[in-house]
PDB file of N, CA and C in Angstrom:
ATOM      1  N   UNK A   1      -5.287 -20.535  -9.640  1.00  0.00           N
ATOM      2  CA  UNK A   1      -5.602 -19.988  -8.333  1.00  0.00           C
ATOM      3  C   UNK A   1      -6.900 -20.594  -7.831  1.00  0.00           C
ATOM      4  N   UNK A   2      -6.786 -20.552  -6.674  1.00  0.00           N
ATOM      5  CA  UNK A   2      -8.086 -21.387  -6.113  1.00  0.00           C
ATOM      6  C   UNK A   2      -8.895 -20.518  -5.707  1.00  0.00           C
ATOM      7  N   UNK A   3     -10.581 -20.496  -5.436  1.00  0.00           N
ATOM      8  CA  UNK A   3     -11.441 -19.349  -5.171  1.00  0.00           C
ATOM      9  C   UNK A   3     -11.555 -19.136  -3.971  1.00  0.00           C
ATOM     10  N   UNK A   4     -11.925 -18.205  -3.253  1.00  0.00           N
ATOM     11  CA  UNK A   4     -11.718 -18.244  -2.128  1.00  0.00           C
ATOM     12  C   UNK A   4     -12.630 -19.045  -1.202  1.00  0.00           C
ATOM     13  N   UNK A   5     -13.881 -19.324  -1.997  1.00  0.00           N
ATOM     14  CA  UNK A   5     -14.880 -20.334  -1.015  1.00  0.00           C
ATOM     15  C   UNK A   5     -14.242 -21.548  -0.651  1.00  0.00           C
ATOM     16  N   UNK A   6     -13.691 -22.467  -2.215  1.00  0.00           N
ATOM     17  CA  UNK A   6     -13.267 -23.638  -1.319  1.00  0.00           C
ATOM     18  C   UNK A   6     -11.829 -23.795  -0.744  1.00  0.00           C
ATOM     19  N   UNK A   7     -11.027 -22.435  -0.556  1.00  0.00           N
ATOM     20  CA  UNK A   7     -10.096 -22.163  -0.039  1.00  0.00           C
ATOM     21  C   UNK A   7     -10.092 -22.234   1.789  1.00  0.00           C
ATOM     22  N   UNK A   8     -11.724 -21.922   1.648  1.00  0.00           N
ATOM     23  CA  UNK A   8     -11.864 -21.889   3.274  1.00  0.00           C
ATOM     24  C   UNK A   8     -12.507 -22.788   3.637  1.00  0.00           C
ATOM     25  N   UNK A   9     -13.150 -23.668   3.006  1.00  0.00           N
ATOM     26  CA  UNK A   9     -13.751 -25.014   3.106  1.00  0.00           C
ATOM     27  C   UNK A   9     -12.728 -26.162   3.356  1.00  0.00           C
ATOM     28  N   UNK A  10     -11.560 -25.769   2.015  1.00  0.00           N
ATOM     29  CA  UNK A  10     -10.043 -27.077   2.626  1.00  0.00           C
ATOM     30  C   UNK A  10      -9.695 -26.484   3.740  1.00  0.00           C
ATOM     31  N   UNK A  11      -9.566 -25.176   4.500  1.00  0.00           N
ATOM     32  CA  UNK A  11      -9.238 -25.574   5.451  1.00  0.00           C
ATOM     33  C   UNK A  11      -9.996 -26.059   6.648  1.00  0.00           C
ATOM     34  N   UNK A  12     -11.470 -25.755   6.580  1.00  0.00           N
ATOM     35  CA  UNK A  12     -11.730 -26.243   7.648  1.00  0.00           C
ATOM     36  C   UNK A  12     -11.838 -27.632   7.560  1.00  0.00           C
ATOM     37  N   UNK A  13     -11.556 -28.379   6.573  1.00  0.00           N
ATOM     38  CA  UNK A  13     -11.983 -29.977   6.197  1.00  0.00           C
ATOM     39  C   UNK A  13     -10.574 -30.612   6.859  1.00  0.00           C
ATOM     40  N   UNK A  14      -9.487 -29.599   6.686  1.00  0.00           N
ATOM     41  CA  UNK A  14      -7.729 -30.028   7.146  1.00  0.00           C
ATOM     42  C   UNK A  14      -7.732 -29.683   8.762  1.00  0.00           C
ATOM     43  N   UNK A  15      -8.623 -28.720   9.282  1.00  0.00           N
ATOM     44  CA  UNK A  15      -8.528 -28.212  10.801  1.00  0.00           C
ATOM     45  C   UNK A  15      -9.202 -29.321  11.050  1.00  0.00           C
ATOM     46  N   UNK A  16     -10.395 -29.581  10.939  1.00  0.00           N
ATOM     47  CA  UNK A  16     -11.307 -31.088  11.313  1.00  0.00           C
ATOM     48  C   UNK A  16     -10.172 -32.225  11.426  1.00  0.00           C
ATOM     49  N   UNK A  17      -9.781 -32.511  10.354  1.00  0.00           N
ATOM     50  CA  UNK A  17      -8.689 -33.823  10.124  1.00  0.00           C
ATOM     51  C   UNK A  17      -7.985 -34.292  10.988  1.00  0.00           C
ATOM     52  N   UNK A  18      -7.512 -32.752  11.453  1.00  0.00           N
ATOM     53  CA  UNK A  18      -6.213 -32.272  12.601  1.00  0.00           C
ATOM     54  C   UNK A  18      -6.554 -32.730  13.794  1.00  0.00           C
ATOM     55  N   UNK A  19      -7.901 -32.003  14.261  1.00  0.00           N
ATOM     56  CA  UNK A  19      -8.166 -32.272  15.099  1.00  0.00           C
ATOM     57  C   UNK A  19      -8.795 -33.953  15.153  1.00  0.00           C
ATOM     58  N   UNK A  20      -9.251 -34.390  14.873  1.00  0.00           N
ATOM     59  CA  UNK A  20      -9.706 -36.023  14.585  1.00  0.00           C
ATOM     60  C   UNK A  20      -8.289 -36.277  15.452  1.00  0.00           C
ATOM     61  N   UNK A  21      -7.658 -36.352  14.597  1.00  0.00           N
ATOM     62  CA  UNK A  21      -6.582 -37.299  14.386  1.00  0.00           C
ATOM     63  C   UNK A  21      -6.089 -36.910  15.827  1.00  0.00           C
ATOM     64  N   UNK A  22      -5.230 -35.528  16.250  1.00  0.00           N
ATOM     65  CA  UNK A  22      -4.504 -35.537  17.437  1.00  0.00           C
ATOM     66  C   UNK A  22      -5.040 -36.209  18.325  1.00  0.00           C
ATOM     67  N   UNK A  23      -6.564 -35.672  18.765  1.00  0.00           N
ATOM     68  CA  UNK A  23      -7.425 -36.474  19.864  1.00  0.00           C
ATOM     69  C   UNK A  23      -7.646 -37.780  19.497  1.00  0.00           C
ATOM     70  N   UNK A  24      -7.480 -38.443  18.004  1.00  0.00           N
ATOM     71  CA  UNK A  24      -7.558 -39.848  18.646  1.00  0.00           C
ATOM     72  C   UNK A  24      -6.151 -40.651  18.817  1.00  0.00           C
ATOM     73  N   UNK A  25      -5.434 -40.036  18.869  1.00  0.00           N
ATOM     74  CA  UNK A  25      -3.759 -40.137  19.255  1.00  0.00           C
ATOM     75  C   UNK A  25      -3.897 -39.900  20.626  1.00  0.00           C
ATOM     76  N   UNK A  26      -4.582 -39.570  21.273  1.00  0.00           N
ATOM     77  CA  UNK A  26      -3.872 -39.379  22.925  1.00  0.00           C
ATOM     78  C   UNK A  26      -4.113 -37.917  23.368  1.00  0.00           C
ATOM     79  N   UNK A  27      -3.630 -36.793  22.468  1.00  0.00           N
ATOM     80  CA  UNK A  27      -3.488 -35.620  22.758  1.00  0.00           C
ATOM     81  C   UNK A  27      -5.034 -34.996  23.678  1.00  0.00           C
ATOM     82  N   UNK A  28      -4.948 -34.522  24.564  1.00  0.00           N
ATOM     83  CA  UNK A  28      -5.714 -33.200  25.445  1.00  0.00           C
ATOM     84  C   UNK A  28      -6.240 -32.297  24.813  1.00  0.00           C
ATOM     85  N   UNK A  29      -7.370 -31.761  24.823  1.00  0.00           N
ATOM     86  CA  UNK A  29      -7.716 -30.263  24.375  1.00  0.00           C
ATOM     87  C   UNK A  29      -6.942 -29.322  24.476  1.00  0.00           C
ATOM     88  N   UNK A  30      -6.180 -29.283  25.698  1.00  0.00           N
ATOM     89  CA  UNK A  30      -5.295 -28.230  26.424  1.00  0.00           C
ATOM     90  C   UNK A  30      -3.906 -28.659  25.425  1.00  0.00           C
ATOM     91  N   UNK A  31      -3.658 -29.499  25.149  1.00  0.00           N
ATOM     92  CA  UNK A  31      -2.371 -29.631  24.224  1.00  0.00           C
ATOM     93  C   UNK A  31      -2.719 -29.489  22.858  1.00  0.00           C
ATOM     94  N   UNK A  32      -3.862 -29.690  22.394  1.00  0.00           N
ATOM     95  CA  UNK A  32      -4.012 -29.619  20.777  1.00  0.00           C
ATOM     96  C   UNK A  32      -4.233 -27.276  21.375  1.00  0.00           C
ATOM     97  N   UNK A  33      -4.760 -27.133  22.098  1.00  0.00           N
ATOM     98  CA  UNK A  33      -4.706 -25.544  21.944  1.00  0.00           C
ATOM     99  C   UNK A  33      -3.514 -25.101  21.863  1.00  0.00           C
ATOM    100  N   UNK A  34      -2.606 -25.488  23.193  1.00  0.00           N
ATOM    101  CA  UNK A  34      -1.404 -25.080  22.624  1.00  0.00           C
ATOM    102  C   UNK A  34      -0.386 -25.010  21.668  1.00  0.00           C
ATOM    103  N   UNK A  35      -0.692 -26.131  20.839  1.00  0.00           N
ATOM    104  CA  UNK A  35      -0.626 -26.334  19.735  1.00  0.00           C
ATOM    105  C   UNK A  35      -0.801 -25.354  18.623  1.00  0.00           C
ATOM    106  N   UNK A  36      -1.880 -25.067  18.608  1.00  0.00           N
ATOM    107  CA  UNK A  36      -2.626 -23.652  17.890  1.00  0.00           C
ATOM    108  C   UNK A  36      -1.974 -22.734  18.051  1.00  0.00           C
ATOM    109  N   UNK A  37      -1.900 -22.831  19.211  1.00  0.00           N
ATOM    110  CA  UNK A  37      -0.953 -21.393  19.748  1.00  0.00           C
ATOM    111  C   UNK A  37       0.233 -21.349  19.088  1.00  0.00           C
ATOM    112  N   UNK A  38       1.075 -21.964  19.121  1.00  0.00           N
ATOM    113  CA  UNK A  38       2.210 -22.004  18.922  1.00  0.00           C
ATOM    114  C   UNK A  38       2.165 -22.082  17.354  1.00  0.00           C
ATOM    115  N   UNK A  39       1.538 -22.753  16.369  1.00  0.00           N
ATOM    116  CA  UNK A  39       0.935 -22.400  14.976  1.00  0.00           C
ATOM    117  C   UNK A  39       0.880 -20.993  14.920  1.00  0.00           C
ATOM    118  N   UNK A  40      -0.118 -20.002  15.383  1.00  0.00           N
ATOM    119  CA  UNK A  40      -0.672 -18.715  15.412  1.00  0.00           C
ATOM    120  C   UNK A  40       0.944 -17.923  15.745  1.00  0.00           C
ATOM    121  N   UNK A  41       1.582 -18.323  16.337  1.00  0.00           N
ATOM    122  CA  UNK A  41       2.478 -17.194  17.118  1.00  0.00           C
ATOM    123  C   UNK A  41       4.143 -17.698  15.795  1.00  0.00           C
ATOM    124  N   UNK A  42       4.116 -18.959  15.194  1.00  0.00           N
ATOM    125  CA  UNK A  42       4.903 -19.044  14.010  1.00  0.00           C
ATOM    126  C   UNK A  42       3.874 -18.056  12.675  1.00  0.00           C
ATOM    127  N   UNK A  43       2.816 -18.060  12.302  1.00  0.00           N
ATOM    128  CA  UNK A  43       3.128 -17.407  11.408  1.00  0.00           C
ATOM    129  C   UNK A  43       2.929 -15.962  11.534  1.00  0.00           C
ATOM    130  N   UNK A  44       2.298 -15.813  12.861  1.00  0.00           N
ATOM    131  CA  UNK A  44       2.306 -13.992  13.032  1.00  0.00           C
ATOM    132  C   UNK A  44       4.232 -13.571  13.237  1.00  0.00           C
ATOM    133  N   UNK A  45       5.130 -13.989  13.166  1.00  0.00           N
ATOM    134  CA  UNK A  45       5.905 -14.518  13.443  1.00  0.00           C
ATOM    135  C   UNK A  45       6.826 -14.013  11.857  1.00  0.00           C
ATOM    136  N   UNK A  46       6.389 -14.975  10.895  1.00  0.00           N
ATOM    137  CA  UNK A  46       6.558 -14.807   9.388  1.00  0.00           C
ATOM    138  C   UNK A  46       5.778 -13.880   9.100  1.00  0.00           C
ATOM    139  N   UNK A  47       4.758 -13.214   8.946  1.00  0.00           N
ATOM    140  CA  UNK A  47       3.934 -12.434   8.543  1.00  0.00           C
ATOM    141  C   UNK A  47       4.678 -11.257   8.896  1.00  0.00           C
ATOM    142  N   UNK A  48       5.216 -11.056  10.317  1.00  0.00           N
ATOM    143  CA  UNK A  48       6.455  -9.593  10.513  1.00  0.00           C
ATOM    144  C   UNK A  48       7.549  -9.790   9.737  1.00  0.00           C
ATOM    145  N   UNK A  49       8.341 -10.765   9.546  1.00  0.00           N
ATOM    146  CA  UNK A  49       9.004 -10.836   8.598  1.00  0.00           C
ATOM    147  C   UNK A  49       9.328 -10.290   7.035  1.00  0.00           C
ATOM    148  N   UNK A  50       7.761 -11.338   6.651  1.00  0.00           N
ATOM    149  CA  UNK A  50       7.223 -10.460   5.348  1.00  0.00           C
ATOM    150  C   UNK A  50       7.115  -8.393   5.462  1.00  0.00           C
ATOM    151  N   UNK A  51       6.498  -8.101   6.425  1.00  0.00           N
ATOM    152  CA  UNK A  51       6.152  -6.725   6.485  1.00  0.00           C
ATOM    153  C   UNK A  51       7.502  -5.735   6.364  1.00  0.00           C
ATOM    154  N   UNK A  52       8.985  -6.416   7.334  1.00  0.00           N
ATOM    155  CA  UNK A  52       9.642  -5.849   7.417  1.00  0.00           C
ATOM    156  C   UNK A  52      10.309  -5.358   6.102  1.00  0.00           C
ATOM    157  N   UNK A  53      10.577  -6.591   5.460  1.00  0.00           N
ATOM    158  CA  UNK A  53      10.962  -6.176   4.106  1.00  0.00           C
ATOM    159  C   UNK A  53      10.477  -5.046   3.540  1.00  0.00           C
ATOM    160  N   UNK A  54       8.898  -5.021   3.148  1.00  0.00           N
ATOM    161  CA  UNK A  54       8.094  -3.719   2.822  1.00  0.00           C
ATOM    162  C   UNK A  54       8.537  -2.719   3.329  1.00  0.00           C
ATOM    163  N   UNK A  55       8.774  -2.325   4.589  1.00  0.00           N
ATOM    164  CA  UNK A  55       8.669  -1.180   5.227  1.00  0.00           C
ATOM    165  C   UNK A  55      10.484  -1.263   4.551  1.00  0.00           C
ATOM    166  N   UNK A  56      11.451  -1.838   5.181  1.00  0.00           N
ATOM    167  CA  UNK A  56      12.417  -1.579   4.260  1.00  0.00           C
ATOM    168  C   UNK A  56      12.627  -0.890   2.782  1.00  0.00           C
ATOM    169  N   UNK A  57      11.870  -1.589   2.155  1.00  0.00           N
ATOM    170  CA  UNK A  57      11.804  -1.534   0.527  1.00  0.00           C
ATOM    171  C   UNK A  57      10.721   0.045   0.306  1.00  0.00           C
ATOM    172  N   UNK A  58      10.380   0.646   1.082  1.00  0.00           N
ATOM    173  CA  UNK A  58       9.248   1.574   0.858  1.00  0.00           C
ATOM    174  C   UNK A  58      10.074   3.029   1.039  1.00  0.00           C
ATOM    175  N   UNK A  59       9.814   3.976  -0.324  1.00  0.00           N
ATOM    176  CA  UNK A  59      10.357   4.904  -0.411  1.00  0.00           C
ATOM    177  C   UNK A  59      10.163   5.962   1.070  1.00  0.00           C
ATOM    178  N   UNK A  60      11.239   6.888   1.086  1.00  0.00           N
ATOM    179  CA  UNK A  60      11.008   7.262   2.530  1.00  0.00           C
ATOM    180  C   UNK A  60       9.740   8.381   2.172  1.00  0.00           C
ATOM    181  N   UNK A  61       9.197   8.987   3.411  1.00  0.00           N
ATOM    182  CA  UNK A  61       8.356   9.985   3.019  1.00  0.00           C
ATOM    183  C   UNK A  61       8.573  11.359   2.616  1.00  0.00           C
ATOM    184  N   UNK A  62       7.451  11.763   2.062  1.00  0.00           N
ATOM    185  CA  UNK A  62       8.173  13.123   1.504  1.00  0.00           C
ATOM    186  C   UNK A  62       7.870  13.926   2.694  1.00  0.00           C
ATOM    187  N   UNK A  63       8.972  15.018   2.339  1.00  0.00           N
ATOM    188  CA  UNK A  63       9.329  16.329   3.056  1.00  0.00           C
ATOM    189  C   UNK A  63       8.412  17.343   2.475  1.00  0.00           C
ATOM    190  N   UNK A  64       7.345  17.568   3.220  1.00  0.00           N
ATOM    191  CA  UNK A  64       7.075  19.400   2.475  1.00  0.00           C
ATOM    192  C   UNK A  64       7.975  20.427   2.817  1.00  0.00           C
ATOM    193  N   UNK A  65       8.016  21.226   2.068  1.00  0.00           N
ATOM    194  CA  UNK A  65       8.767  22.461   2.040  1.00  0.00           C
ATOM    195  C   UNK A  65       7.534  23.505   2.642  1.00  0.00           C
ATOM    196  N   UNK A  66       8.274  24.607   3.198  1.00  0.00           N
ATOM    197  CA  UNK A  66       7.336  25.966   3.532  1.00  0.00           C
ATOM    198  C   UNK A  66       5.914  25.787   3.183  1.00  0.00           C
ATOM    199  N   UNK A  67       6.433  26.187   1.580  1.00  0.00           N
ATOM    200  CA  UNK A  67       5.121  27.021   0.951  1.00  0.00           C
ATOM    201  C   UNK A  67       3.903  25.336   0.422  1.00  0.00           C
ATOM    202  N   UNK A  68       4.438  24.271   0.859  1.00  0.00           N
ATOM    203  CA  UNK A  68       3.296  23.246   0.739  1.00  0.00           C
ATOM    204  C   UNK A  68       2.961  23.030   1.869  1.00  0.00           C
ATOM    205  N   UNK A  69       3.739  23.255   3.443  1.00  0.00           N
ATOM    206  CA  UNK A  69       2.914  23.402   4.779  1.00  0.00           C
ATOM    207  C   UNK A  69       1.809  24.331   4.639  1.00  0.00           C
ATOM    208  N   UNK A  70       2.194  25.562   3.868  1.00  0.00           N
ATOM    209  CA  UNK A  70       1.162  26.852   3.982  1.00  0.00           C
ATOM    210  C   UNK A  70       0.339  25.885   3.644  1.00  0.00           C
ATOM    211  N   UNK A  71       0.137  25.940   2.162  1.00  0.00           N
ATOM    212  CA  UNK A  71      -0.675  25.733   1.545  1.00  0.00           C
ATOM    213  C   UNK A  71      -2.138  24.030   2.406  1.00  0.00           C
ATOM    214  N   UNK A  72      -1.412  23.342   3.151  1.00  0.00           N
ATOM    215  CA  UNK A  72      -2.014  22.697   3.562  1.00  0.00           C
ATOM    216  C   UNK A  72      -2.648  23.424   4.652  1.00  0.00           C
ATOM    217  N   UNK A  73      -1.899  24.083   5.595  1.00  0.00           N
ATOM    218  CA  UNK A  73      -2.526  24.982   6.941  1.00  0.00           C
ATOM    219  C   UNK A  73      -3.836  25.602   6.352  1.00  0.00           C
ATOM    220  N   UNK A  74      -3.739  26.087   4.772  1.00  0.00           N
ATOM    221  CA  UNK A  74      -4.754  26.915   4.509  1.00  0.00           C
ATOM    222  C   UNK A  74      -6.258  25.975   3.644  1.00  0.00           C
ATOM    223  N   UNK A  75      -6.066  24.580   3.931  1.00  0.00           N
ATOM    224  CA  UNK A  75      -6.711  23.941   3.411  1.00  0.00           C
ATOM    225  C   UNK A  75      -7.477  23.203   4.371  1.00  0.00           C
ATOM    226  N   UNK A  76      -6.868  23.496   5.583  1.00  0.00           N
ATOM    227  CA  UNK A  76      -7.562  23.039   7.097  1.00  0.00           C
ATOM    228  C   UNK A  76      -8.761  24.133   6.971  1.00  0.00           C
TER     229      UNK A  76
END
């Protein structure tokens, strides 16, 4: 497993790269953002994906009965 310092160091050394490179290809600010964008909105994208499963896979909640409502009313 990698630590988390130079976890965030490769990436900003790979975001730098990225950016180098698109802009010296031709690409716009306004197109390397959208770019981003469209990055950001694929993995928020997968990230619901991932969640759904969880919430799937997650036991349902419990039911109190009566006398454990009381007992909470009387703990207010």
């Amino acid at each position: 497993m990698v630590p988390g310092m130079l976890d965030v160091k490769g990436t900003k050394i790979l975001a730098k790269s990225l950016f180098k490179e698109l802009r010296g290809n031709g690409y716009s600010t306004n197109q390397i953002l959208s770019l981003s964008t469209e990055l950001i909105d694929l993995v928020t994208q997968d990230l619901k994906g991932d969640h759904e499963g969880e919430v799937q896979d997650a036991p349902p909640p419990a039911v109190l009965d009566d006398k454990a409502k009381e007992g909470w009313r009387a703990a207010l």
